[in-house]
Every structure is written in C-alpha cells, then in structure tokens.
N, C-alpha and C. Protein backbone atom coordinates (compact mmCIF):
# COMPACT_ATOMS: atom_id res chain seq x y z
N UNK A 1 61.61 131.26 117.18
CA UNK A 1 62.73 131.13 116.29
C UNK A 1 63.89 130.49 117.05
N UNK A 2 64.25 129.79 116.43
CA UNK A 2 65.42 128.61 117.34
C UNK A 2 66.82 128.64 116.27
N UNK A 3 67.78 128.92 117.32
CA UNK A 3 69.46 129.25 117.07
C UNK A 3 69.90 127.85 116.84
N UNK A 4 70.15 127.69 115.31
CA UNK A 4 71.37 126.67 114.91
C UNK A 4 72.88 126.89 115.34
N UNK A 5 73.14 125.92 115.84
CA UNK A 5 74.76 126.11 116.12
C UNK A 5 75.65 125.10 115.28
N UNK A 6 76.56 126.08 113.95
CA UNK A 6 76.93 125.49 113.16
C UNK A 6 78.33 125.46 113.43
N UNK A 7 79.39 124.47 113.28
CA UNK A 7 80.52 124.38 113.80
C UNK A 7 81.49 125.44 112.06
N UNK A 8 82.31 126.45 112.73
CA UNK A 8 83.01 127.25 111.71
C UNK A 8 83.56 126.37 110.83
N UNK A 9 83.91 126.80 109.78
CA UNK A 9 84.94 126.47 108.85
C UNK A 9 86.21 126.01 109.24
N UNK A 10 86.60 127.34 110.03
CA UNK A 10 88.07 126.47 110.91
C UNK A 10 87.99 125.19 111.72
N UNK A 11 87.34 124.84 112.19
CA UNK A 11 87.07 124.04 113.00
C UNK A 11 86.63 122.63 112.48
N UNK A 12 85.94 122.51 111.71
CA UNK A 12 85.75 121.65 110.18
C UNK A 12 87.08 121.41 109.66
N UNK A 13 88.16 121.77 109.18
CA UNK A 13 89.06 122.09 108.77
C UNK A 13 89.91 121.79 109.63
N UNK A 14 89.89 121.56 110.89
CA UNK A 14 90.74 121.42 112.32
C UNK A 14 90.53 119.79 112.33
N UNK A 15 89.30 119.11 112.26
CA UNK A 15 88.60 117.89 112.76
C UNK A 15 89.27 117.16 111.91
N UNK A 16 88.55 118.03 110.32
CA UNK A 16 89.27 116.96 108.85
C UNK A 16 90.95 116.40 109.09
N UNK A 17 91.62 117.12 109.20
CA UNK A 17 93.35 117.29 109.70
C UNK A 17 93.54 116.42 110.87
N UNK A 18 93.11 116.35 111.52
CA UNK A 18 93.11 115.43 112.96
C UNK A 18 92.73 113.76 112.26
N UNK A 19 91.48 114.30 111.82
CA UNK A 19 90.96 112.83 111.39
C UNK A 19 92.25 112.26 110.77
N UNK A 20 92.49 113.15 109.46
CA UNK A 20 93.39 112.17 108.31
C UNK A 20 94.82 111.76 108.91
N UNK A 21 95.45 112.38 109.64
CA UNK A 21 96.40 112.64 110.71
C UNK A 21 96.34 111.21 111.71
N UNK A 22 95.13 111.00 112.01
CA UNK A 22 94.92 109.80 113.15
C UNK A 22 95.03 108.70 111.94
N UNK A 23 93.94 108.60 110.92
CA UNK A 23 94.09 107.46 110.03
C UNK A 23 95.66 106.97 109.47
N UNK A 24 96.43 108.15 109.07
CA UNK A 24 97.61 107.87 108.88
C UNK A 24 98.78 107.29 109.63
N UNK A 25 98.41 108.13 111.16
CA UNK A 25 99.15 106.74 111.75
C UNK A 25 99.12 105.55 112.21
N UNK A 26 97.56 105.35 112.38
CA UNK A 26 97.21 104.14 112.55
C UNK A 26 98.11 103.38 111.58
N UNK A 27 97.71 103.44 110.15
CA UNK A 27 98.09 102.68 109.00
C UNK A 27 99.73 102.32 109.14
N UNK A 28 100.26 103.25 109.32
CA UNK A 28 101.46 103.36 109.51
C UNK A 28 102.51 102.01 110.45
N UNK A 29 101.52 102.57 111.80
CA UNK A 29 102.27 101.79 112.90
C UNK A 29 101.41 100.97 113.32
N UNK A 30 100.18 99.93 112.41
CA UNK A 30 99.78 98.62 112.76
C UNK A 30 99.59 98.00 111.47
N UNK A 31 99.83 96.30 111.63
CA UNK A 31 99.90 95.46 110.67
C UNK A 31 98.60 95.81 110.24
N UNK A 32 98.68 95.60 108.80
CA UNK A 32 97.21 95.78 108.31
C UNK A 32 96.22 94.61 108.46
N UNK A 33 96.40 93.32 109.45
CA UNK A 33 96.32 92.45 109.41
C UNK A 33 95.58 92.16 111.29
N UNK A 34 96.02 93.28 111.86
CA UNK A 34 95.50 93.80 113.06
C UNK A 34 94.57 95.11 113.34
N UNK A 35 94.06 95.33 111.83
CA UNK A 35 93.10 96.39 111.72
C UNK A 35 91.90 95.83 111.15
N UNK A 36 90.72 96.08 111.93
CA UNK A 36 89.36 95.52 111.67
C UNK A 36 89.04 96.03 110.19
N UNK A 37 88.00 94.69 109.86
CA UNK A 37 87.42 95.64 108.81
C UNK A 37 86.65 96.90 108.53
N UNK A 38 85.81 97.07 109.63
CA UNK A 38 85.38 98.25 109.83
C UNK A 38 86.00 99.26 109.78
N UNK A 39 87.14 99.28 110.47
CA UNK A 39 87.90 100.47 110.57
C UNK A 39 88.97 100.63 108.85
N UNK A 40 89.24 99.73 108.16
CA UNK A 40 89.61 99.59 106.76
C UNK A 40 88.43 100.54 106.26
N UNK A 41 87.34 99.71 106.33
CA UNK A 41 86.17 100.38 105.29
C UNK A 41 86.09 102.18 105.41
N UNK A 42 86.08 102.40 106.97
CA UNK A 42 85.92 104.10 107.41
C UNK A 42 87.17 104.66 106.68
N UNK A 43 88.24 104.58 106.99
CA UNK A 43 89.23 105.02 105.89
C UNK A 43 89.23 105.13 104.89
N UNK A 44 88.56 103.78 103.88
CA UNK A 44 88.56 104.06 102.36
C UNK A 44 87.37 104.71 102.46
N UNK A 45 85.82 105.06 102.95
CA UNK A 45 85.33 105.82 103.04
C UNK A 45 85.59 107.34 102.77
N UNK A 46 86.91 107.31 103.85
CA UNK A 46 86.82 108.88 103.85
C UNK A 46 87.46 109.37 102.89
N UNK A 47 88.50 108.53 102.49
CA UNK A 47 89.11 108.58 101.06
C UNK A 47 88.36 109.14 99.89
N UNK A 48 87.08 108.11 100.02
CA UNK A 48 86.51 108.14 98.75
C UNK A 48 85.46 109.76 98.71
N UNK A 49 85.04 109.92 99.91
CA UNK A 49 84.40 111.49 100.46
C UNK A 49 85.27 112.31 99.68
N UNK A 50 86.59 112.11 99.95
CA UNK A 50 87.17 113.02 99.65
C UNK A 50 88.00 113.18 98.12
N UNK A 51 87.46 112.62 97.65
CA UNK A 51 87.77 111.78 95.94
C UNK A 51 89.21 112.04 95.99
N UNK A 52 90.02 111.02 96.71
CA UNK A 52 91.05 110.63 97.00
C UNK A 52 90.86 109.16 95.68
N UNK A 53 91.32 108.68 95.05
CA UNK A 53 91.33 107.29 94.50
C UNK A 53 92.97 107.50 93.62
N UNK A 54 92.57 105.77 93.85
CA UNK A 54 95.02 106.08 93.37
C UNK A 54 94.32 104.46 92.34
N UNK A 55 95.09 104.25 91.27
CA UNK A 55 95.28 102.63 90.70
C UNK A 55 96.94 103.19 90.62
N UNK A 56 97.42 101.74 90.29
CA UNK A 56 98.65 101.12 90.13
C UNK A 56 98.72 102.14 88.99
N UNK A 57 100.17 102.81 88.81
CA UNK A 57 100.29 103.24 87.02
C UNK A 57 99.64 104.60 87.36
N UNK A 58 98.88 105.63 88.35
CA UNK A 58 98.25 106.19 88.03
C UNK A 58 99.51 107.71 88.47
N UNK A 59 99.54 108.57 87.17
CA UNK A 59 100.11 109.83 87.12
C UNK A 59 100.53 110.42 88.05
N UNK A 60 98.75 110.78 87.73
CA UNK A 60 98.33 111.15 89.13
C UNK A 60 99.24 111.19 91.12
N UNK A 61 99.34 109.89 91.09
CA UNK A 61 99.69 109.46 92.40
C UNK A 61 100.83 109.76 92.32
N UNK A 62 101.78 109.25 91.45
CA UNK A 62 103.47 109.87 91.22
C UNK A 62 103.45 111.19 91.31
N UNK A 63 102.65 111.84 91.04
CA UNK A 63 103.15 113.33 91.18
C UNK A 63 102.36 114.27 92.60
N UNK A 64 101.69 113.40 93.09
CA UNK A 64 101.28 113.32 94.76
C UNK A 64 102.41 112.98 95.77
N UNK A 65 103.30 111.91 95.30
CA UNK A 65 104.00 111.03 96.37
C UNK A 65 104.83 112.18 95.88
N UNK A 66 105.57 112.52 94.80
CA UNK A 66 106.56 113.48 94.89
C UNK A 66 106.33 114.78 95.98
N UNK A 67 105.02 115.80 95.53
CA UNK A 67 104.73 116.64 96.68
C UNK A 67 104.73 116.29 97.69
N UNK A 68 104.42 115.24 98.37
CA UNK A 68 104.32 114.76 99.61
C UNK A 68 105.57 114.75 100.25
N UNK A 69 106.50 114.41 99.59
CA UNK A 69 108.12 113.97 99.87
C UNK A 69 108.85 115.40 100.20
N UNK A 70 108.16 116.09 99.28
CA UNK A 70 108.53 117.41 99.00
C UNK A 70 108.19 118.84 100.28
N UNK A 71 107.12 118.10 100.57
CA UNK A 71 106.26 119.24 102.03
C UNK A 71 106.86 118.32 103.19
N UNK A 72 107.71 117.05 103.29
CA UNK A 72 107.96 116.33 104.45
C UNK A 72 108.64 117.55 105.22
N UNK A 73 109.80 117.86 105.09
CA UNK A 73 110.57 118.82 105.51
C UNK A 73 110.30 120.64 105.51
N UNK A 74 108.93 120.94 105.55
CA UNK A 74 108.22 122.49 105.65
C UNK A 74 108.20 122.64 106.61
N UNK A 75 108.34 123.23 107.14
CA UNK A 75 107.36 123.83 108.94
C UNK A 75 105.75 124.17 108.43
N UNK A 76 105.25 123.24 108.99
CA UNK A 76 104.00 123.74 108.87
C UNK A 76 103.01 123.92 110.86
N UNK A 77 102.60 125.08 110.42
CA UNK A 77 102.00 125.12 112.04
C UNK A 77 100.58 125.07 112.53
N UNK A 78 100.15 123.88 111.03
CA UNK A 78 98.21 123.91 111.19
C UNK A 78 97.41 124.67 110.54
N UNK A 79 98.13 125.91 110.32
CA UNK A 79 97.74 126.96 109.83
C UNK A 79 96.73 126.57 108.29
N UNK A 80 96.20 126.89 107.64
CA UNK A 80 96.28 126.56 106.28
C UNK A 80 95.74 128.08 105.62
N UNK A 81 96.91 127.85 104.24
CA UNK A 81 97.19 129.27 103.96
C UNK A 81 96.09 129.87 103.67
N UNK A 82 95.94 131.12 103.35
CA UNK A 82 95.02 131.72 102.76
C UNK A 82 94.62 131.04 100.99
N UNK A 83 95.59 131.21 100.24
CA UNK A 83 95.57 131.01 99.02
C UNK A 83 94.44 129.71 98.94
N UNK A 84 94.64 128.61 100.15
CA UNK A 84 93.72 127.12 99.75
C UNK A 84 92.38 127.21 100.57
N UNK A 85 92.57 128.36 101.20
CA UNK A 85 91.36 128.25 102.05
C UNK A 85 89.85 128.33 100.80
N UNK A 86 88.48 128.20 100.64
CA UNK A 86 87.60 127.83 100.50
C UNK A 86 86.79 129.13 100.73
C-alpha cells in the first residue's frame, strides 16, 4: 500500500494567490507588447479555469471593479476568512 502525498487546501489556496498576485503584476508593470504570447495565453488560461470572463458592457465587471476599489484599502493578512473558505 503506497502513501499519496496530497498538497492541503491551504496551500492550494496559498499557490492560487501567489499565482494571480504574480500575473497581476506582471500585467501591470510591462508593456503588453513585451509579454510573450505564451505567457498572454497562461493568463487567459487561468482566467478562463477560473471562469473569470469580462465583455465590454458587462454588469457583471462594473460591479467587480467597484469591489475591487472597495477591498483596495482593507488590511488583509492572506488569511482567507472562514465564511469563503470551501
């Protein structure tokens, strides 16, 4: 009988946050014009993993960018609350 070693929830949850965290600043602080395609595609990838999708006009996204604007100024310490945990 042979021991799987499965990485926790937290830790999953640690990687995801890092990941989206790294993608974001990439985007941020390089021309999009100095970012490979590959590395475009892995992003909208993970986007799409994560049924992230925005169009022009979409509700949706306006009332994302508002929360977003809205958690800029929280202390947050990595933590993620109980209430969203899974």
């Amino acid at each position: 009988m042979s021991k799987t070693n499965k990485a926790s929830l937290e830790l999953m949850e640690m990687l995801h946050g890092k990941l989206a965290k790294k993608y974001l600043d990439v985007l941020e602080n390089t021309p999009l014009e100095e970012l490979s395609p590959a590395y475009l595609t892995s992003i909208s990838k993970f986007l799409k993993d994560n049924h992230i999708e925005a169009g022009i006009g979409n509700a949706d996204m306006t009332d994302l960018e508002k929360a977003m604007r809205d958690m800029e100024n929280l202390p947050y310490d990595g933590e993620v609350p109980p209430e969203y945990k899974q």
